[in-house]
C-alpha atoms as a PDB file:
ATOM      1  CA  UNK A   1       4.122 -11.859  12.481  1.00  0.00           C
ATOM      2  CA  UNK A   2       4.213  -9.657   9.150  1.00  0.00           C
ATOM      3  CA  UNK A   3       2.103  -6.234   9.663  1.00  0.00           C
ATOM      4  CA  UNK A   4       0.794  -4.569   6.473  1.00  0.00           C
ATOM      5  CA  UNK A   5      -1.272  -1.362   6.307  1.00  0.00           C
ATOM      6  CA  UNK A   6      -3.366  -1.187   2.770  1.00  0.00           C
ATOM      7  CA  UNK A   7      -4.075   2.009   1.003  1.00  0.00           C
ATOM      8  CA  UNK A   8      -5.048   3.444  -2.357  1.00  0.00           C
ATOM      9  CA  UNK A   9      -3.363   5.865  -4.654  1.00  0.00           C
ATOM     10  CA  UNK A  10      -5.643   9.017  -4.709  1.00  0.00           C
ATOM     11  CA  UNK A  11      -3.417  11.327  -6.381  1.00  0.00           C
ATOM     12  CA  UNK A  12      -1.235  12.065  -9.051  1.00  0.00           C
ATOM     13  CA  UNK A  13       0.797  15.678  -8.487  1.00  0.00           C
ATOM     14  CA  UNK A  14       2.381  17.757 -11.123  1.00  0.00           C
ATOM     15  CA  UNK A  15       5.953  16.044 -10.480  1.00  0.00           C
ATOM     16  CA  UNK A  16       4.572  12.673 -10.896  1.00  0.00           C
ATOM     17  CA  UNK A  17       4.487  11.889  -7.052  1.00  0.00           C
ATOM     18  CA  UNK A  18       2.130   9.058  -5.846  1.00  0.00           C
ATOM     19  CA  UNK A  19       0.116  10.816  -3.383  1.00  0.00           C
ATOM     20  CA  UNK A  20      -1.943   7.832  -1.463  1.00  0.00           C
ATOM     21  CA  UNK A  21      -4.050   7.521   1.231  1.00  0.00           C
ATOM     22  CA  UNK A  22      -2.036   6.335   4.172  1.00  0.00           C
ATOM     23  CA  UNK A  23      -2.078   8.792   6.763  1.00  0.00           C
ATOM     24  CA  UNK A  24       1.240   9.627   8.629  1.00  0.00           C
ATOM     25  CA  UNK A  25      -0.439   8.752  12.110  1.00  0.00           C
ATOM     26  CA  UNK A  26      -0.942   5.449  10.591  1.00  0.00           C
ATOM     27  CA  UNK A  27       2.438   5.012  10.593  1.00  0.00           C
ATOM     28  CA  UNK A  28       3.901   5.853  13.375  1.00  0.00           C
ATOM     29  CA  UNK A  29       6.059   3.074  15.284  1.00  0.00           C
ATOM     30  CA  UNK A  30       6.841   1.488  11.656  1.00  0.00           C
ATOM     31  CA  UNK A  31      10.829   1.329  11.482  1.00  0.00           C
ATOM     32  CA  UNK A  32      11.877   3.692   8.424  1.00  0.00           C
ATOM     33  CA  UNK A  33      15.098   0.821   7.525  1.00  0.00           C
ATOM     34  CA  UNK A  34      15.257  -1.376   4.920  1.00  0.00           C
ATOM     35  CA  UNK A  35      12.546  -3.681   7.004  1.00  0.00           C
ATOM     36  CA  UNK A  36       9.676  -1.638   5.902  1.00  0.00           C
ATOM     37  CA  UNK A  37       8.324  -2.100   2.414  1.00  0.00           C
ATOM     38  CA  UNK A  38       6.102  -0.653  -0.030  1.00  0.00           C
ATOM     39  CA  UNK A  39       4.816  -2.435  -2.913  1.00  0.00           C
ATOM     40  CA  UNK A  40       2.968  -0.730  -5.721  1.00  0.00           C
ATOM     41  CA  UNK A  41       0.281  -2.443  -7.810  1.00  0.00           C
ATOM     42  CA  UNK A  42       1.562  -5.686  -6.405  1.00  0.00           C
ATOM     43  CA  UNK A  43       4.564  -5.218  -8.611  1.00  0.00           C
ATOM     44  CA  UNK A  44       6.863  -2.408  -7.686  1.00  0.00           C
ATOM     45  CA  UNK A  45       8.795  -2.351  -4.781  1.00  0.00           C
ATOM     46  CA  UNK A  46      10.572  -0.113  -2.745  1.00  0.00           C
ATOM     47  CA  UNK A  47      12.160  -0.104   1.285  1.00  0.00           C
ATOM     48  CA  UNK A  48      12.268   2.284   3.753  1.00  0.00           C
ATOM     49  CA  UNK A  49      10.352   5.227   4.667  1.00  0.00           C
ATOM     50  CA  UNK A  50      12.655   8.619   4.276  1.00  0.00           C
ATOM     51  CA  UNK A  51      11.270  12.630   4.557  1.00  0.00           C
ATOM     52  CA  UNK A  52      11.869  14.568   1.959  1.00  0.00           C
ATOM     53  CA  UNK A  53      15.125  15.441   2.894  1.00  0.00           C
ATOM     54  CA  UNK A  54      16.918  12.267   1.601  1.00  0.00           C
ATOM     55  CA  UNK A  55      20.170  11.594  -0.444  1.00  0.00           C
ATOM     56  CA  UNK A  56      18.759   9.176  -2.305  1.00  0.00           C
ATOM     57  CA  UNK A  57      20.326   8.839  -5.946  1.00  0.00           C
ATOM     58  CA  UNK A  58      18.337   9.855  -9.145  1.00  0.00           C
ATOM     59  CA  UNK A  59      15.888   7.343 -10.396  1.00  0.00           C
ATOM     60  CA  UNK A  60      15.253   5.360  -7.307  1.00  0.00           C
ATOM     61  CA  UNK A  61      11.759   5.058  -6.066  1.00  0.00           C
ATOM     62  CA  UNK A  62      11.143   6.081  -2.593  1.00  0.00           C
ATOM     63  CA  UNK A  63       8.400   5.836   0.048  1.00  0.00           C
ATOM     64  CA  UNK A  64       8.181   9.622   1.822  1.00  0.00           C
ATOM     65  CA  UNK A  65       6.042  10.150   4.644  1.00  0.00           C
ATOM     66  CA  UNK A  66       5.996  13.900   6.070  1.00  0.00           C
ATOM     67  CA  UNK A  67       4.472  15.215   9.527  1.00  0.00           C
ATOM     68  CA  UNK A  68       0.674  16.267   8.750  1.00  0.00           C
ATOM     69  CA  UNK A  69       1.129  13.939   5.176  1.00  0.00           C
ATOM     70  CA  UNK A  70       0.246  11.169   3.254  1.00  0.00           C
ATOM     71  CA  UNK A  71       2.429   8.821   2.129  1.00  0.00           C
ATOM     72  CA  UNK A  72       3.908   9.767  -1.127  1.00  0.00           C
ATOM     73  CA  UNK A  73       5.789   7.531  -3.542  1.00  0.00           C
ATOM     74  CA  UNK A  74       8.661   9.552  -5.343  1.00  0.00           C
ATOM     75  CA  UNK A  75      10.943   8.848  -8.039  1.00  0.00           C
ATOM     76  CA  UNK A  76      13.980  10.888  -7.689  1.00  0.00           C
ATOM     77  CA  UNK A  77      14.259  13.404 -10.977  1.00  0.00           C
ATOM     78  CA  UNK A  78      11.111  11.409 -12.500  1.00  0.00           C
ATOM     79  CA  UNK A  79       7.635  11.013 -12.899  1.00  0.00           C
ATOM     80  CA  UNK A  80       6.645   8.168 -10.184  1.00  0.00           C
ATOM     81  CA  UNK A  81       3.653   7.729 -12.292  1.00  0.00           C
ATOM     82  CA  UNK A  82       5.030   7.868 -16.083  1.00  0.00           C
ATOM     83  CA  UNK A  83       8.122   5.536 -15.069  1.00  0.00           C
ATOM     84  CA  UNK A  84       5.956   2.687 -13.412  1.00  0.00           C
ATOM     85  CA  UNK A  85       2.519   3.482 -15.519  1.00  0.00           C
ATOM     86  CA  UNK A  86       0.898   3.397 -12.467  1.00  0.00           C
ATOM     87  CA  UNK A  87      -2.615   6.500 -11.780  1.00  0.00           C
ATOM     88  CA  UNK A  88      -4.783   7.076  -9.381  1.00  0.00           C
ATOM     89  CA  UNK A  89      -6.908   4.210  -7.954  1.00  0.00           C
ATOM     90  CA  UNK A  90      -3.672   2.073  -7.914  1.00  0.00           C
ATOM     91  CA  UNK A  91      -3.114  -0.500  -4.981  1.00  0.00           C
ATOM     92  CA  UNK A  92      -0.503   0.648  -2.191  1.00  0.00           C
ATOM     93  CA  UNK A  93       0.354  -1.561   0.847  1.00  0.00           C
ATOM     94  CA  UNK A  94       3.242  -1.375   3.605  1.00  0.00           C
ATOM     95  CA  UNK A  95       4.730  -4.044   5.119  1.00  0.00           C
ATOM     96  CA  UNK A  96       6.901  -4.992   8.051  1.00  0.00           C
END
């Protein structure tokens, strides 16, 4: 059976980073592979959790979750926010 944690964007920083509410403790246990999920506004999608030490390439949306963090959303040498049009107040949920 699917398990899904809900949360809310509450945040917009100065790089364009989704800042939400999903506390790291909230996540812990949740496999950070492909398996995990994280959809955006019910329409944009990315998999995986990853710290902010990735080698992800530039312009790929990624779920970052950080010890004493929220979970951030992140486009790689973008604006998370401009890119998908998505502000604070947005839907977030994880899945796996």
């Amino acid at each position: 059976m699917a398990s899904k944690i809900q949360g809310t964007v509450i945040k917009v920083n100065s790089d364009g980073d989704l800042i939400t509410d999903i506390a790291e403790d909230q996540l812990v246990g949740v496999a950070r592979t492909t398996e995990t999920k994280t959809v955006v506004d019910n329409e944009h999608e990315t998999y995986g959790l990853f710290d902010s030490n990735h080698d992800q390439p530039a312009i790929t949306l990624i779920a970052i979750i950080e010890p004493k963090h929220t979970l951030r959303l992140h486009l790689v040498s973008d604006s998370a926010a401009m890119m998908l049009g998505v502000n604070e107040g947005a839907s977030v949920e994880v899945r796996w």
